[in-house]
Protein backbone atom coordinates (compact mmCIF):
# COMPACT_ATOMS: atom_id res chain seq x y z
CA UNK A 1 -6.46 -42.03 -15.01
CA UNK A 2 -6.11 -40.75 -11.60
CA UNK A 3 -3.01 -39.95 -10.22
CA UNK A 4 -2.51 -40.24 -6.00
CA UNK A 5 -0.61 -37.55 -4.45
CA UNK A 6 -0.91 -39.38 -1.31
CA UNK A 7 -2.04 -42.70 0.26
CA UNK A 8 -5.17 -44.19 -0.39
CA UNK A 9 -6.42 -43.26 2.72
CA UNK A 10 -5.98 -42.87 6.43
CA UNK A 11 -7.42 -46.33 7.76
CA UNK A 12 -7.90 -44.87 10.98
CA UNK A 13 -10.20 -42.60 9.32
CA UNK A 14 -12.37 -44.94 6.86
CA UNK A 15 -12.41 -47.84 8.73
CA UNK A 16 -15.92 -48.83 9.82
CA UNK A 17 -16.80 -48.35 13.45
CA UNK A 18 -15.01 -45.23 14.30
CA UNK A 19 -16.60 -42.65 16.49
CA UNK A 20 -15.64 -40.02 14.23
CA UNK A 21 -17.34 -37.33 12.87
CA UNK A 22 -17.48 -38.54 8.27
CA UNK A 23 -14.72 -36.40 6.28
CA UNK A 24 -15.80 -34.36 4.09
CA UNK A 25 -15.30 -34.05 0.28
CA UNK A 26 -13.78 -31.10 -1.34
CA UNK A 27 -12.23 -29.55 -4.49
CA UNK A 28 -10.47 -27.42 -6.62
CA UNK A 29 -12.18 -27.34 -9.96
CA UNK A 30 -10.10 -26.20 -12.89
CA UNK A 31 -10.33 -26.39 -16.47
CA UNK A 32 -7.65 -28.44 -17.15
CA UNK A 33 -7.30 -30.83 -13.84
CA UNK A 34 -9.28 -31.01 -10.76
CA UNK A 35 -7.72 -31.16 -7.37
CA UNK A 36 -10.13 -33.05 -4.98
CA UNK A 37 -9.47 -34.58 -1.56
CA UNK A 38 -11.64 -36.08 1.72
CA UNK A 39 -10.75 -33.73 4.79
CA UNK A 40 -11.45 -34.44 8.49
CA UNK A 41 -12.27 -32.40 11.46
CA UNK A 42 -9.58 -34.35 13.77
CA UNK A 43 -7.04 -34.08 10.82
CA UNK A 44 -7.75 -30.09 9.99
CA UNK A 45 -8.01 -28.48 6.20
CA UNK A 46 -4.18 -28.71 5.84
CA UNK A 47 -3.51 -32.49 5.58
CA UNK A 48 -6.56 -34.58 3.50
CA UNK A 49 -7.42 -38.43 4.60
CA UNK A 50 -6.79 -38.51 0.87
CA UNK A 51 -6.07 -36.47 -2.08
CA UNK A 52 -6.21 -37.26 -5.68
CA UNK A 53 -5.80 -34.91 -9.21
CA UNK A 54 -8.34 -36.14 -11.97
CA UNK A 55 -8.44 -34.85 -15.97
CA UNK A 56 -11.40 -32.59 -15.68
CA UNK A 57 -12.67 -33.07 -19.46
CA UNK A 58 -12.47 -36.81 -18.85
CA UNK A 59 -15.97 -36.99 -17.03
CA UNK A 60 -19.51 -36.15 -17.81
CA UNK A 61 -20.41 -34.75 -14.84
CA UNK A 62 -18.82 -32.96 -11.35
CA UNK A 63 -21.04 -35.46 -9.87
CA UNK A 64 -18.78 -38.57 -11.96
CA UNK A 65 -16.01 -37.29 -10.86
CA UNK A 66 -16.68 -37.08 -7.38
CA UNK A 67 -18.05 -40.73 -7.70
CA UNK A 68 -14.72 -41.63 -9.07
CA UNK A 69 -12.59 -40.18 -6.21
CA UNK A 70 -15.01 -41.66 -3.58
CA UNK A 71 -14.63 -45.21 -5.24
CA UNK A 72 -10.79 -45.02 -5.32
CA UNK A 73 -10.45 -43.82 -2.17
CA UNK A 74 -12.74 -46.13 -0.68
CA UNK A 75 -14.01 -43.11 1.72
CA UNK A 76 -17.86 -41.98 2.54
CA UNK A 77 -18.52 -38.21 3.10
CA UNK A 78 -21.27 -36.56 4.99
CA UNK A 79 -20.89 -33.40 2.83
CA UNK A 80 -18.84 -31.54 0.05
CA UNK A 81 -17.37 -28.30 -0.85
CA UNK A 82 -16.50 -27.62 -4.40
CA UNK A 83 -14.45 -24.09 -5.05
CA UNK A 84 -15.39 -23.49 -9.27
CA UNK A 85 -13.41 -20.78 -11.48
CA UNK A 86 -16.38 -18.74 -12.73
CA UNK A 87 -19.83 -17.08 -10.60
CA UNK A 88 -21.92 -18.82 -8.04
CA UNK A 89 -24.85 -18.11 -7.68
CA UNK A 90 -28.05 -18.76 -5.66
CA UNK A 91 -26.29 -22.14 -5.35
CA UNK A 92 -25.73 -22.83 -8.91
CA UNK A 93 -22.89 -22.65 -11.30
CA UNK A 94 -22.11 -22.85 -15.13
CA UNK A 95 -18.53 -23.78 -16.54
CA UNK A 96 -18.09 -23.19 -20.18
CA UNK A 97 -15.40 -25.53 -20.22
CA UNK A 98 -16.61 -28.30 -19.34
CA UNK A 99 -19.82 -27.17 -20.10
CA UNK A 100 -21.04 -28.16 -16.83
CA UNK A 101 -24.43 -27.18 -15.06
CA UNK A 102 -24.47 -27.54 -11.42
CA UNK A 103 -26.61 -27.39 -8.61
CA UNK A 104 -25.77 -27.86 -5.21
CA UNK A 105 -29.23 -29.74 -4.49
CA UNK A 106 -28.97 -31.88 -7.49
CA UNK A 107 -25.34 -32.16 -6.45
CA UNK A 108 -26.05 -33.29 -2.97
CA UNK A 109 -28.75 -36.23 -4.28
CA UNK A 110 -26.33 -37.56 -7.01
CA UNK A 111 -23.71 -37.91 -3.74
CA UNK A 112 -26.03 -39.34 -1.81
CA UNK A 113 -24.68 -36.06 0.95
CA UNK A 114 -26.25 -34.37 3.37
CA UNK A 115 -25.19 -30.64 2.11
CA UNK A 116 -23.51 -29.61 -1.06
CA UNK A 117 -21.60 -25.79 -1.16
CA UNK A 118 -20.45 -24.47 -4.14
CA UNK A 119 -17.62 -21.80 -3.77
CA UNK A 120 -16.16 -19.20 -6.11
CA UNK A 121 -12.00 -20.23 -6.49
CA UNK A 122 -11.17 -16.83 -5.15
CA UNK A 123 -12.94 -16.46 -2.60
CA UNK A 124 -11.85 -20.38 -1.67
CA UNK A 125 -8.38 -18.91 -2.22
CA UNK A 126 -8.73 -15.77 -0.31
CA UNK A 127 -9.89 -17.65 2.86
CA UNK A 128 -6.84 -19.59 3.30
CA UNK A 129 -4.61 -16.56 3.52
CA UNK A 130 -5.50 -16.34 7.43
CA UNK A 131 -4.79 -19.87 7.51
CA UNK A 132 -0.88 -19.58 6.19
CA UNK A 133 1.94 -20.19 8.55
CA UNK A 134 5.11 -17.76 7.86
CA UNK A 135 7.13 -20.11 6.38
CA UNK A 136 4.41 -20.64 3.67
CA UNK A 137 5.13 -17.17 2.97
CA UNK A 138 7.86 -15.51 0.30
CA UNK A 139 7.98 -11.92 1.73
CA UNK A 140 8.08 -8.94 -1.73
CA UNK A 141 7.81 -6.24 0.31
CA UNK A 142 8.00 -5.52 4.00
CA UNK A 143 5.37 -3.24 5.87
CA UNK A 144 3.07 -3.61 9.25
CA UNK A 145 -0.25 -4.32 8.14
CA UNK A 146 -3.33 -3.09 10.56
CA UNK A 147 -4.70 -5.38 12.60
CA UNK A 148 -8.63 -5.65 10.59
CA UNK A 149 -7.49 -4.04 8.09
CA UNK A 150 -8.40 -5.23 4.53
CA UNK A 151 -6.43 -7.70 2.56
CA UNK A 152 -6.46 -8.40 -1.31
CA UNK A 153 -5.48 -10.89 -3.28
CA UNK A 154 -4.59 -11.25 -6.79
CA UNK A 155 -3.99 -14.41 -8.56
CA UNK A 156 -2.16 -13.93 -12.12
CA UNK A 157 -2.89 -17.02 -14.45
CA UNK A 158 -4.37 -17.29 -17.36
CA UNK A 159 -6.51 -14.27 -17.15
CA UNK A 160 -5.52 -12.08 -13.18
CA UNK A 161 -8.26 -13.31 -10.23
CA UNK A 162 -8.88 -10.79 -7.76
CA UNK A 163 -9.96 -12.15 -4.15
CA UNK A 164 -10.93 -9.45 -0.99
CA UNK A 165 -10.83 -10.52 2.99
CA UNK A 166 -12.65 -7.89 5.42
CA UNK A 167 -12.92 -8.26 8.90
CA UNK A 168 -15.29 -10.35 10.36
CA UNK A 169 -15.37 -10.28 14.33
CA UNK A 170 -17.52 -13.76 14.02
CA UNK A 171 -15.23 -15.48 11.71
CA UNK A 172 -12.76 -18.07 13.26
CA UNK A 173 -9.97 -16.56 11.14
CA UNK A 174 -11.25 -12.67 11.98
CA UNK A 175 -11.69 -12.42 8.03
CA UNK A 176 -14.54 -13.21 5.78
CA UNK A 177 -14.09 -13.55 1.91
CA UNK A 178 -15.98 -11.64 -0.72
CA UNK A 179 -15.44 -12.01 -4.68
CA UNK A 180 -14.23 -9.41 -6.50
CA UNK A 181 -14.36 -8.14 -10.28
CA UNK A 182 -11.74 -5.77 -10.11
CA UNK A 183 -9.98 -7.78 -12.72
CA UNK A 184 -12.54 -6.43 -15.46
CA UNK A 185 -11.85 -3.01 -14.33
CA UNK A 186 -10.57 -1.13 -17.90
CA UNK A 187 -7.38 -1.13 -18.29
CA UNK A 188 -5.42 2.43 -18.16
CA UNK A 189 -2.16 3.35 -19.44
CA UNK A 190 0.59 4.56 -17.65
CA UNK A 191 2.71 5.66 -19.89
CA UNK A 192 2.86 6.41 -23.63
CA UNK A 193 3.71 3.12 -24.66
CA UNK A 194 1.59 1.40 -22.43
CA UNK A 195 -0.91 3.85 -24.58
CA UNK A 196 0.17 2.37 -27.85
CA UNK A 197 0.15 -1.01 -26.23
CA UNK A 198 -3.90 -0.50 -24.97
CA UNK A 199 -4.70 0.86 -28.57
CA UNK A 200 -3.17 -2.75 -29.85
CA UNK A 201 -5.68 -4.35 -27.06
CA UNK A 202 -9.03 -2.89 -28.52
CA UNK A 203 -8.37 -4.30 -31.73
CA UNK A 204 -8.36 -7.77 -30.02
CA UNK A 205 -11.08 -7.28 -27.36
CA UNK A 206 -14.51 -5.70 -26.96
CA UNK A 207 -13.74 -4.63 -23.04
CA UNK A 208 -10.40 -4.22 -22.88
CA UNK A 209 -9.59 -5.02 -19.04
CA UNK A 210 -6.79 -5.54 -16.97
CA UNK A 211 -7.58 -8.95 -16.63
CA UNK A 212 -6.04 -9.08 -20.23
CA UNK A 213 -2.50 -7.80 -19.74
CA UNK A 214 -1.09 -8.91 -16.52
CA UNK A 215 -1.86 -12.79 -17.45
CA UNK A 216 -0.06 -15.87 -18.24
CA UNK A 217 -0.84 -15.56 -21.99
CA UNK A 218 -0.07 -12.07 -22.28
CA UNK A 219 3.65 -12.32 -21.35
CA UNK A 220 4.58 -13.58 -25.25
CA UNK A 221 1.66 -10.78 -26.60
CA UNK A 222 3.83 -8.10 -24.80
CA UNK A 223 7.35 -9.93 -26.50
CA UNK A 224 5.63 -9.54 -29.80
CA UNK A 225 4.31 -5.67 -28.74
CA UNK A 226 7.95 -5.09 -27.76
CA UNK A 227 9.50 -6.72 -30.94
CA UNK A 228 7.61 -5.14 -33.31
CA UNK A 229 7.70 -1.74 -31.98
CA UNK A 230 11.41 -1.93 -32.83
CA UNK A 231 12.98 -0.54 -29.30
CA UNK A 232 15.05 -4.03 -28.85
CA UNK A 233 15.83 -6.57 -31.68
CA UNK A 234 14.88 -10.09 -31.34
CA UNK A 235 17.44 -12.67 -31.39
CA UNK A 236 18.14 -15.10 -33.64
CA UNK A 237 17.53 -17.83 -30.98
CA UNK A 238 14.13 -16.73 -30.29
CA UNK A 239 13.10 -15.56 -33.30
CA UNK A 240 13.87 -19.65 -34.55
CA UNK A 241 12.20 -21.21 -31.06
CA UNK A 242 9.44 -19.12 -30.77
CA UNK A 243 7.13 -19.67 -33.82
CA UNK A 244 6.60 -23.77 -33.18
CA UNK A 245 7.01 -23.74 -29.28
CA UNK A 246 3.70 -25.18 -27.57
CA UNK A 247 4.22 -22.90 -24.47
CA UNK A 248 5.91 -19.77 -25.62
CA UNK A 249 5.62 -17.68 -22.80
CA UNK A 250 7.90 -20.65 -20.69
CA UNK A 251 10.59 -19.91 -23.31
CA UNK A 252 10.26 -16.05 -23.06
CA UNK A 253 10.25 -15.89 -19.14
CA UNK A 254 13.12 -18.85 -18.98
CA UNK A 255 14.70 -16.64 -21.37
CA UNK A 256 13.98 -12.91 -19.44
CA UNK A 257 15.16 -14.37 -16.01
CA UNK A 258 18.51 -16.29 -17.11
CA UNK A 259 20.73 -15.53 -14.06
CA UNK A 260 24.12 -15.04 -16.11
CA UNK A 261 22.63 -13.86 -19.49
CA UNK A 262 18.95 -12.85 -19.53
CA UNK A 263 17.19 -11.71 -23.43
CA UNK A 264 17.45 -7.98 -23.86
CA UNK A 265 13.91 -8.35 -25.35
CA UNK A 266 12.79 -11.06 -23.13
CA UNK A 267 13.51 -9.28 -19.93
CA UNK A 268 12.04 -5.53 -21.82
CA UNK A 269 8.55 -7.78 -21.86
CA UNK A 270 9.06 -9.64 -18.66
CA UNK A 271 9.94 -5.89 -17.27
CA UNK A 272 6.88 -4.56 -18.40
CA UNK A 273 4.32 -6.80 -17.63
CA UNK A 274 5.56 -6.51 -14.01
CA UNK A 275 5.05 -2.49 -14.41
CA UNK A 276 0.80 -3.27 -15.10
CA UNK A 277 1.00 -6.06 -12.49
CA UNK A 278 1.90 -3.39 -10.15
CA UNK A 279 0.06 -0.89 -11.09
CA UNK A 280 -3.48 -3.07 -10.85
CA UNK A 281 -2.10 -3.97 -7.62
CA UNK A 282 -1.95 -0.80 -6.48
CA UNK A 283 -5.68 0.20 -8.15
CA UNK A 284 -7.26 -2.90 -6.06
CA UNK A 285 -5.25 -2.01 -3.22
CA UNK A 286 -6.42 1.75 -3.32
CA UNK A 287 -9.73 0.95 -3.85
CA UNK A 288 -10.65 -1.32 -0.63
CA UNK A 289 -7.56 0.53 1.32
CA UNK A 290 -5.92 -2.90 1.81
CA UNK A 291 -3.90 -2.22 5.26
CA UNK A 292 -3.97 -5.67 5.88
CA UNK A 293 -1.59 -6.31 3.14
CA UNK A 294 -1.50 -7.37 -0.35
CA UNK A 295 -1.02 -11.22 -1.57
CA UNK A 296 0.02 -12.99 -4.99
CA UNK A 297 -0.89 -16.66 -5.41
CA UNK A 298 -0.82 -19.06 -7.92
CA UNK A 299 1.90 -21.10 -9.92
CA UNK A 300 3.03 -17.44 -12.16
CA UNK A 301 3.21 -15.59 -8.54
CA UNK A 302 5.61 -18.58 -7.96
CA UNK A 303 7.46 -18.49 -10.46
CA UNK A 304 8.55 -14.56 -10.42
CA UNK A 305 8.62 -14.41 -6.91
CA UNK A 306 12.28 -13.31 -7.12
CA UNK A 307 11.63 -11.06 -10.12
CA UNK A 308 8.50 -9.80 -7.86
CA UNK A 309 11.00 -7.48 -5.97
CA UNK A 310 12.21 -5.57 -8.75
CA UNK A 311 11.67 -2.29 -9.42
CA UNK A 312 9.61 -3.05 -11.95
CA UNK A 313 6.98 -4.28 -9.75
CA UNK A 314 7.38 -2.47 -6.93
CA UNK A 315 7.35 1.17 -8.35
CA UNK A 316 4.44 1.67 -9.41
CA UNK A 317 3.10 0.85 -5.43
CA UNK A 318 5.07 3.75 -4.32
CA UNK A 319 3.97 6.23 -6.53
CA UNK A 320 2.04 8.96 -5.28
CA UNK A 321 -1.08 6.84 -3.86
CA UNK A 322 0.67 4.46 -2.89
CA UNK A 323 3.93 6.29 -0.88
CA UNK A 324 0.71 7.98 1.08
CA UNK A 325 0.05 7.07 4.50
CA UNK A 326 -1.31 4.72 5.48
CA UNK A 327 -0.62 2.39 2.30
CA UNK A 328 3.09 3.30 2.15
CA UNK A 329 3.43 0.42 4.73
CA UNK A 330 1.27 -2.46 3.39
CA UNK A 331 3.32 -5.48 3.22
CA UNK A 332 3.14 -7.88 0.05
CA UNK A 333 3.45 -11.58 0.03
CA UNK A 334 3.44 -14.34 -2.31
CA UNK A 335 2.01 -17.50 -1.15
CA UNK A 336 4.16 -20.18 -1.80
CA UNK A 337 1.81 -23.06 -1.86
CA UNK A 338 -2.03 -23.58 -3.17
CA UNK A 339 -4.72 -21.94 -1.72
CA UNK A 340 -8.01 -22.66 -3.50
CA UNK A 341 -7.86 -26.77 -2.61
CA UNK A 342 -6.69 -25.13 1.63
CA UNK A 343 -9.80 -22.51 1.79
CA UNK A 344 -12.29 -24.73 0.39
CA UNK A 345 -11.43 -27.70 3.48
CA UNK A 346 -11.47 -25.31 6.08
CA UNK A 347 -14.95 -23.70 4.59
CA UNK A 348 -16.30 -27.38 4.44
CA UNK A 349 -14.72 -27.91 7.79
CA UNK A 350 -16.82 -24.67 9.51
CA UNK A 351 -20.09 -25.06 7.75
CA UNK A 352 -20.38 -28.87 8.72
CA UNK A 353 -20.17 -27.14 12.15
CA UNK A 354 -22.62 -24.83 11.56
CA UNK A 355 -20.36 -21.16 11.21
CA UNK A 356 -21.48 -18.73 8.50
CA UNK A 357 -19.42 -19.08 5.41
CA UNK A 358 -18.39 -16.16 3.06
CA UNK A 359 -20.31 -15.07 -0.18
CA UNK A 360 -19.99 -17.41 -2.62
């Protein structure tokens, strides 16, 4: 079943005989849930006529689950914008889970709408950076980022996203958003034991990437790396929690950032998978010289926001390429709220109006 986040609607909005311009339907496809909500032009891309979350793998279709938030909310659209984790292309898209084929034609007539836009997540995400007021903003490092200059983003879940802004003199926000596949980069050590730790990755993965390491998942991998590489014993505790938990990395990283008595071996994996967080964060950030500044989303970059200004983190960004001008003063943030659900509304928002949109 559905749950509402907010009212049912905005009657001012869906009531018949308004003068109004339709809303306009967007998402946040994800495997597990799907974020989806009705946004208006008078309202903006920050506060939805209506908002629901839906089971993804409960419906047969995108287009059923559209249906179903349309129905509940008792709204009609004139368009939608859906942001999808995996490629777009040429206006089509393929989940693997669901395994979902869309098409934003075919998507448009089962809506009965008069345009259909299918968006990458990351670049959805990326374009609501511009859109963030300060207090929506947990501050990791401070710096004066160049006016134009380019921003990346990096979203660490359960595999890292990597989203780029350039300027754009004829975008509303001065930015336009491209997707990026810097997360499949290979991943390089740093160190010897982040050697020994890449030679335990190609036994487990044809293209060993950094998309790989500095995940969700990979938090508890590193913990087991750690453990049985002998450098700090496992508790007791653990060792007896650990083997039937259904989310161990929650019990390492509760564990690692205990205020008054973190793990020894907890905090040694927590430690280091904040050392190959920063150093891909410094690769991306080389690569497109990000003056703009550097941003960390998602519900992980959340939750280690205060670990985020460790040294652990932070070191490897002021290593050599990094302490060189003019990166040395690149401020990082963390977002502190969603993005994909924000950049997708304003996207639908400007392309009912007619503005170029970003690459897909």
């Amino acid at each position: 079943m559905a749950r509402a986040r907010r009212g049912r609607s905005d009657g001012a909005l869906a009531g018949r005989g308004r003068s109004a311009r339709a809303p306009v339907l967007v998402a946040s496809v994800g495997v597990t849930h799907t974020e989806i909500a009705a946004v208006s032009e008078e309202r903006g891309p920050a506060r939805p006529v209506a908002e629901r979350r839906y089971p993804t793998g409960g419906y047969e279709s995108l287009a059923d689950l559209a249906r179903a938030f349309l129905d509940e909310s008792e709204l009609e659209v004139e368009a939608a914008c859906f942001s999808l984790p995996c490629l777009v292309s040429r206006g089509g898209a393929r989940l693997d889970a669901p395994p979902w084929h869309i098409d934003e034609a075919g998507l448009a007539r089962n809506l009965a709408v008069r345009r259909v836009w299918l968006l990458n997540d990351m670049v959805a995400a990326a374009t609501a950076i511009p859109l963030l007021e300060p207090a929506e903003l947990g501050l990791v490092k401070d710096g004066e980022p160049a006016e134009g200059g380019a921003i990346v983003l990096l979203v660490p879940g359960e595999r890292l996203s990597v989203g780029l802004l350039v300027h754009d003199a004829d975008a509303a926000s001065g930015y336009r958003a491209l997707p990026s596949a810097a997360n499949r980069a290979v991943a390089a050590p740093m160190t010897p034991g982040h050697l020994e730790l890449l030679r335990g990755l190609w036994h487990g993965f044809e293209h060993a990437s950094f998309e790989h390491v500095p995940s969700q998942a990979s938090i508890h991998g590193l913990y087991e790396f750690l453990r049985d590489a002998g450098g700090v014993a496992e508790s007791a505790q653990l060792a007896a929690a650990l083997p039937s938990a259904r989310d161990r990395t929650r019990i390492v990283l509760d564990a690692a950032c205990d205020r008054f008595d973190p793990d020894p071996l907890s905090r040694s994996a927590l430690d280091l998978y904040l050392q190959i967080l920063g150093a891909q964060t410094a690769n991306v950030a080389l690569t497109v010289l990000a003056t703009g500044g550097i941003y960390l989303a998602g519900r992980l970059a959340r939750r280690l926001r205060n670990e985020l200004v460790s040294p652990a983190f932070l070191e490897p960004l002021l290593w050599a390429g990094m302490a060189s001008e003019p990166l040395e003063r690149v401020p990082v943030f963390v977002a502190r709220r969603d993005l994909v659900l924000l950049g997708a509304a304003h996207e639908a928002l400007r392309r009912c109006k007619g503005g170029p949109g970003p690459a897909s």
